[in-house]
N, C-alpha and C. Protein backbone atom coordinates (compact mmCIF):
# COMPACT_ATOMS: atom_id res chain seq x y z
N UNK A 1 0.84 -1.17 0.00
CA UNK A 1 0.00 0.00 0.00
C UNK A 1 0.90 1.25 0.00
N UNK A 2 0.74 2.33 -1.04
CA UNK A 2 1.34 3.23 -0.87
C UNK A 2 1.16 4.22 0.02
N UNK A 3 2.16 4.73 0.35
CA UNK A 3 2.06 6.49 1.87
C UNK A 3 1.12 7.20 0.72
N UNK A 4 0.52 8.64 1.66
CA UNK A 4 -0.09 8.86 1.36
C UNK A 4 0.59 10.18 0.98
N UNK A 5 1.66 10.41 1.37
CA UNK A 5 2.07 11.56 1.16
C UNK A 5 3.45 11.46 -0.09
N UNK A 6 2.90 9.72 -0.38
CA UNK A 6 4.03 9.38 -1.77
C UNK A 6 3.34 9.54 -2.84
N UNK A 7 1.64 9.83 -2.95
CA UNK A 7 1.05 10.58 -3.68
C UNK A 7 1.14 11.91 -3.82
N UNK A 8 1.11 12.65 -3.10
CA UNK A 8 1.84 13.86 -2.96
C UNK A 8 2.64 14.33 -3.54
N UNK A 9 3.86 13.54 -2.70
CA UNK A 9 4.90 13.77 -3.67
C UNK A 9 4.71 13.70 -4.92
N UNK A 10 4.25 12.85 -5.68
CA UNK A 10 4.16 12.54 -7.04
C UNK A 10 3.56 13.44 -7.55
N UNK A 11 2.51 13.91 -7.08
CA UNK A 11 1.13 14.99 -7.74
C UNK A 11 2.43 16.15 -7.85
N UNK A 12 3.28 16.38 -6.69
CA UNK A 12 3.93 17.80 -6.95
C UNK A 12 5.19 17.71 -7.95
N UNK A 13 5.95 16.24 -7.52
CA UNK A 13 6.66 16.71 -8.96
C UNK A 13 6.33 16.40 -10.02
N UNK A 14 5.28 16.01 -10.54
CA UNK A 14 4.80 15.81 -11.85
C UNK A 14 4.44 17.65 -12.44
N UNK A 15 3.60 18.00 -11.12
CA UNK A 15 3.03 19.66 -11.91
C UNK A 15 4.01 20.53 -11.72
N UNK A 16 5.53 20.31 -11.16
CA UNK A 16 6.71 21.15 -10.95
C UNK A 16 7.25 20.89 -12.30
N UNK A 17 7.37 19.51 -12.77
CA UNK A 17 8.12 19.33 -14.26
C UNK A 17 7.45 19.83 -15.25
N UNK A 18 5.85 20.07 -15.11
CA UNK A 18 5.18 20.57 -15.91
C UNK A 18 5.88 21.94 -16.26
N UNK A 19 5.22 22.72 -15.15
CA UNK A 19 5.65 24.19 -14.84
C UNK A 19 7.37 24.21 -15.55
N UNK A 20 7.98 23.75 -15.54
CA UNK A 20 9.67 23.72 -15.67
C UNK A 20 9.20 23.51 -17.30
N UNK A 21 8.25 22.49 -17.88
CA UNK A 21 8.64 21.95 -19.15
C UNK A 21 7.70 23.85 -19.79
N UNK A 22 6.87 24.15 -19.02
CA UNK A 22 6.20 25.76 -19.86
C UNK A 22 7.63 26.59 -20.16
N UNK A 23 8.41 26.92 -19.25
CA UNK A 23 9.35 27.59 -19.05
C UNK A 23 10.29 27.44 -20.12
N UNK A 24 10.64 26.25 -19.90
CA UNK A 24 11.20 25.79 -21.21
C UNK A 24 10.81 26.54 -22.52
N UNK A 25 9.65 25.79 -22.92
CA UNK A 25 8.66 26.23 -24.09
C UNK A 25 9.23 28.08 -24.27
N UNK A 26 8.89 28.28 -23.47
CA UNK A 26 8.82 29.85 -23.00
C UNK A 26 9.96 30.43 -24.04
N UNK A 27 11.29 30.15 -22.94
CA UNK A 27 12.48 30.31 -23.56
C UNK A 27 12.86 30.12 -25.01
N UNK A 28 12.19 28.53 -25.81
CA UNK A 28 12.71 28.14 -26.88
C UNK A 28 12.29 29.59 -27.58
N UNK A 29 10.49 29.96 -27.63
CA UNK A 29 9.95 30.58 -28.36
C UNK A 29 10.86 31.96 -28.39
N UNK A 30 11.40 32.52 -27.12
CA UNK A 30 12.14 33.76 -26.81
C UNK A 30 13.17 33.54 -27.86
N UNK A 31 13.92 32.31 -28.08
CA UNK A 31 15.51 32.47 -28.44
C UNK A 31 14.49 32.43 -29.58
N UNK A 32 13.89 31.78 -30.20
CA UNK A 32 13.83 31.85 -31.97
C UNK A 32 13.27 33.27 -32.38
N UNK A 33 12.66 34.24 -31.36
CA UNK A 33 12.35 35.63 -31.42
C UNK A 33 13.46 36.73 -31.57
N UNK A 34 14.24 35.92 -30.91
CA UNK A 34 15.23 37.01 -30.55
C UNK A 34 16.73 36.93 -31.79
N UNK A 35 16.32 35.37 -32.56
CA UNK A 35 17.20 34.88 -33.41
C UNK A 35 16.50 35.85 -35.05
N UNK A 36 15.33 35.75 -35.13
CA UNK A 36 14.81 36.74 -35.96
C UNK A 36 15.25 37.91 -36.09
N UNK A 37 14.68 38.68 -34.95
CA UNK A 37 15.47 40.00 -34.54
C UNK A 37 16.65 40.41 -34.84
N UNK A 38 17.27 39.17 -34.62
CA UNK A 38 18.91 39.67 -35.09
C UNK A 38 19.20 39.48 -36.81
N UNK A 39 17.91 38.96 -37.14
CA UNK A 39 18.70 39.23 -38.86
C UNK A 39 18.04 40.11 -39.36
N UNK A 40 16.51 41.15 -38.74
CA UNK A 40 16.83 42.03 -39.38
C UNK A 40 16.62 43.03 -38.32
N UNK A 41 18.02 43.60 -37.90
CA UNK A 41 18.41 44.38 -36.74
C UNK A 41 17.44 45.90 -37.02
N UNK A 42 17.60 46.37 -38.09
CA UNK A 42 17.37 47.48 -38.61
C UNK A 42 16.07 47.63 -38.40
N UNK A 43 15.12 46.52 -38.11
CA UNK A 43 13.78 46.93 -38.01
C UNK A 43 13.43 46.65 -36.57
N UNK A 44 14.29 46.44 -35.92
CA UNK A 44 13.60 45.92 -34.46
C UNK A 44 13.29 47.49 -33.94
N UNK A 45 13.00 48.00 -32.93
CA UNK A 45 12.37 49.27 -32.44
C UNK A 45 12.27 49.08 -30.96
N UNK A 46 12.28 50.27 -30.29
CA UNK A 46 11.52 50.33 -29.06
C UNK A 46 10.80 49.36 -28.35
N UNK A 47 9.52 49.38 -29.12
CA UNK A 47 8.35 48.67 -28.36
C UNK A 47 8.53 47.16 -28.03
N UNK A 48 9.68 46.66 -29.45
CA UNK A 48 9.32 45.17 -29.37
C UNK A 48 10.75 45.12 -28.51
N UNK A 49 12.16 45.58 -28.16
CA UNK A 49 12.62 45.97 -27.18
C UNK A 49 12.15 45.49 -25.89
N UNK A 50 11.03 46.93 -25.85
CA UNK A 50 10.74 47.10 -24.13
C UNK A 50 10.35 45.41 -23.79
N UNK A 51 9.33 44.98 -24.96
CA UNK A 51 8.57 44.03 -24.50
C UNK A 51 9.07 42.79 -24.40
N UNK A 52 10.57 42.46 -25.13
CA UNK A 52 11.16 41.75 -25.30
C UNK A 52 11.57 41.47 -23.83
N UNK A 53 12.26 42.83 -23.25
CA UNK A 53 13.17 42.11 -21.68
C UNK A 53 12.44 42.32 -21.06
N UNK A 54 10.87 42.70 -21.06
CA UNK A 54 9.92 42.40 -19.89
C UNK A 54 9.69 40.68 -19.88
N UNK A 55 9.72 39.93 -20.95
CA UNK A 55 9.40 38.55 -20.89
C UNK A 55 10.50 38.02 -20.40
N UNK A 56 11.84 38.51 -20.66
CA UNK A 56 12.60 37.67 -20.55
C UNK A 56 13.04 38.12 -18.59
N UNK A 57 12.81 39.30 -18.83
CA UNK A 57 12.93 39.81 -17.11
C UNK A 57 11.58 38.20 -16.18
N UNK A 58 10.96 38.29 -16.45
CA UNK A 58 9.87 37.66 -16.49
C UNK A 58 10.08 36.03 -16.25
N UNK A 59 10.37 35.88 -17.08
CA UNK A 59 10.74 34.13 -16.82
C UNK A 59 12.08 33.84 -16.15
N UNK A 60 13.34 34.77 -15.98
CA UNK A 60 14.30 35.03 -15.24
C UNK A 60 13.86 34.86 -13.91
N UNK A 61 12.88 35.50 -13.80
CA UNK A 61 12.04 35.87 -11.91
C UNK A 61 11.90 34.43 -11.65
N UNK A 62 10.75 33.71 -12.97
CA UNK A 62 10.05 32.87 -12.09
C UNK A 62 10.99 31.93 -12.44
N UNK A 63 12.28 31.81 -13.37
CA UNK A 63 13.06 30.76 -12.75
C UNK A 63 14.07 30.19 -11.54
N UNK A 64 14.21 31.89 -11.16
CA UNK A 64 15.09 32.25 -9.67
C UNK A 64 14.83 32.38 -8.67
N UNK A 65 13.20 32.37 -9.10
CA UNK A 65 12.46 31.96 -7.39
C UNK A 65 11.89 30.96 -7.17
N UNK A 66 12.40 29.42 -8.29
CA UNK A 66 11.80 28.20 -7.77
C UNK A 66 11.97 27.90 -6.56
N UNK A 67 11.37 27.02 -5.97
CA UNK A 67 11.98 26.60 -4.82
C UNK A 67 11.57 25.18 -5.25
N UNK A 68 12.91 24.68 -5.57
CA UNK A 68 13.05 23.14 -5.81
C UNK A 68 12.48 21.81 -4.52
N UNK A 69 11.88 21.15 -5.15
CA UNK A 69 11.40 20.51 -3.98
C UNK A 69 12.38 19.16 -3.61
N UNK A 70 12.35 19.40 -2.08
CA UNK A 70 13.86 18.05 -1.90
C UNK A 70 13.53 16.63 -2.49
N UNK A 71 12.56 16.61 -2.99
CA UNK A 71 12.28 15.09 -3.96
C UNK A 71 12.79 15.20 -5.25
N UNK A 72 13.12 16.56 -5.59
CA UNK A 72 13.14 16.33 -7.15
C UNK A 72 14.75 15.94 -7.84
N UNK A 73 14.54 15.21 -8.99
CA UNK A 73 15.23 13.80 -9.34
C UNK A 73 16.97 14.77 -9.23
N UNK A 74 17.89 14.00 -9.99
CA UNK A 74 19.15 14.78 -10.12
C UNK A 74 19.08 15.57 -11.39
N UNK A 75 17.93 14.64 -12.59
CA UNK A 75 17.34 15.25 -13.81
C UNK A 75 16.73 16.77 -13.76
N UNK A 76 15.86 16.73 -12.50
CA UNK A 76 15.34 17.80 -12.38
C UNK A 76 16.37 19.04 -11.96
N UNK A 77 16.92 18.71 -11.40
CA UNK A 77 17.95 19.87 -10.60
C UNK A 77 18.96 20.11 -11.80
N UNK A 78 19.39 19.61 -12.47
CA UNK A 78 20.02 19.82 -13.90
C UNK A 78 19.21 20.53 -14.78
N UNK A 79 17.95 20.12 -14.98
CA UNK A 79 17.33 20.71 -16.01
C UNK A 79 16.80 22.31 -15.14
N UNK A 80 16.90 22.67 -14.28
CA UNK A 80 16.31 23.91 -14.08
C UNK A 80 18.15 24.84 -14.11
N UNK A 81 18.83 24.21 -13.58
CA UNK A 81 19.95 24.67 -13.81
C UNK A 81 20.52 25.47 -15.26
N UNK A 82 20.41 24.75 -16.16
CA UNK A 82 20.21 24.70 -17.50
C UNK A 82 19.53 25.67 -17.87
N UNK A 83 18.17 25.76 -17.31
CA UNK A 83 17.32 26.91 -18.16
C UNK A 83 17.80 28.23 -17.34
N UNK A 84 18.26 28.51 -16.03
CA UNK A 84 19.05 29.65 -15.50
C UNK A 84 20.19 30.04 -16.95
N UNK A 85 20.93 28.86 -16.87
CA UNK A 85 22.09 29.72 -17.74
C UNK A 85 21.33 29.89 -19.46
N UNK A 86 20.26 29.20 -19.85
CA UNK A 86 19.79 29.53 -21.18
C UNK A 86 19.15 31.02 -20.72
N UNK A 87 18.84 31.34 -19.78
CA UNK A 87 18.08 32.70 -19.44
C UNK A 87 18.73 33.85 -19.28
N UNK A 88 20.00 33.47 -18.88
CA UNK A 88 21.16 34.58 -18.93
C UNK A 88 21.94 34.50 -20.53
N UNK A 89 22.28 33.79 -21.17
CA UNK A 89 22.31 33.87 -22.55
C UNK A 89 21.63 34.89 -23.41
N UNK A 90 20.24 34.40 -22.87
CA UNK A 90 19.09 34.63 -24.07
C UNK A 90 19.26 36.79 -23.89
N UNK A 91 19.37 36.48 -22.16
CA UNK A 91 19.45 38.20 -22.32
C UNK A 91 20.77 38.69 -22.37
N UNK A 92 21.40 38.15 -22.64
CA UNK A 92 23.13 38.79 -23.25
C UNK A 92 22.74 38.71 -25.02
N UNK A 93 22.10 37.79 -25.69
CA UNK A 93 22.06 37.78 -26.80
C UNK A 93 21.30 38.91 -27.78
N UNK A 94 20.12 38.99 -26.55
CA UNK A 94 19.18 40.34 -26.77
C UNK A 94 19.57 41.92 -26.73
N UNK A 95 20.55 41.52 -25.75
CA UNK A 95 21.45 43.14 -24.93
C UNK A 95 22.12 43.57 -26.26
N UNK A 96 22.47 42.21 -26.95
CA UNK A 96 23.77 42.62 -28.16
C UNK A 96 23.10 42.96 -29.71
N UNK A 97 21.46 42.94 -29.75
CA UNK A 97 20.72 43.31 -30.72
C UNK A 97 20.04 44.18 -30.90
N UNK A 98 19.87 45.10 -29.29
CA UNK A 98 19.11 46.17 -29.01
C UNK A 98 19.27 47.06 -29.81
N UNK A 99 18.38 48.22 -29.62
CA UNK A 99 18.11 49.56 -30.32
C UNK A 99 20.09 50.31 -29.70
């Protein structure tokens, strides 16, 4: 018979990997935005700018204020690791395309 709080566990890291796999998503869509942007520099502007490092300010937050849960795998703790340094990339890559 399983604990009851080994359901638990499970319910939370299943919707933590979820949440981690959006983030992900998040990011890919950012870098292929931001990979556009850079080929045609000349038209990027202001607005899409501002709005650019509000998202990326944005998913930076909510990746630096996970609070990893002490169950989660060695996979998991790698893979959020990972998207920290793809998040600092993505806004060095952006910094270097700006207006």
């Amino acid at each position: 018979m399983k604990q009851p709080q080994s359901d638990i566990h499970d319910s939370i890291a299943t919707r933590w990997r979820d949440y981690i796999q959006g983030l992900e998503q998040a990011l890919t869509q950012v870098d292929k935005d931001i990979e556009e942007a850079a080929k045609m520099a000349d038209q990027c502007n202001a607005e899409w700018c501002t709005a650019t490092e509000h998202v990326i300010d944005d998913l930076a937050s909510a990746l630096f204020s996970i609070h990893e849960p002490k169950f989660a795998s060695d996979e998991d703790t790698e893979k959020l690791k990972t998207l920290k340094r793809k998040v600092h990339d993505l806004y060095a890559r952006y910094k270097s395309i700006g207006p």
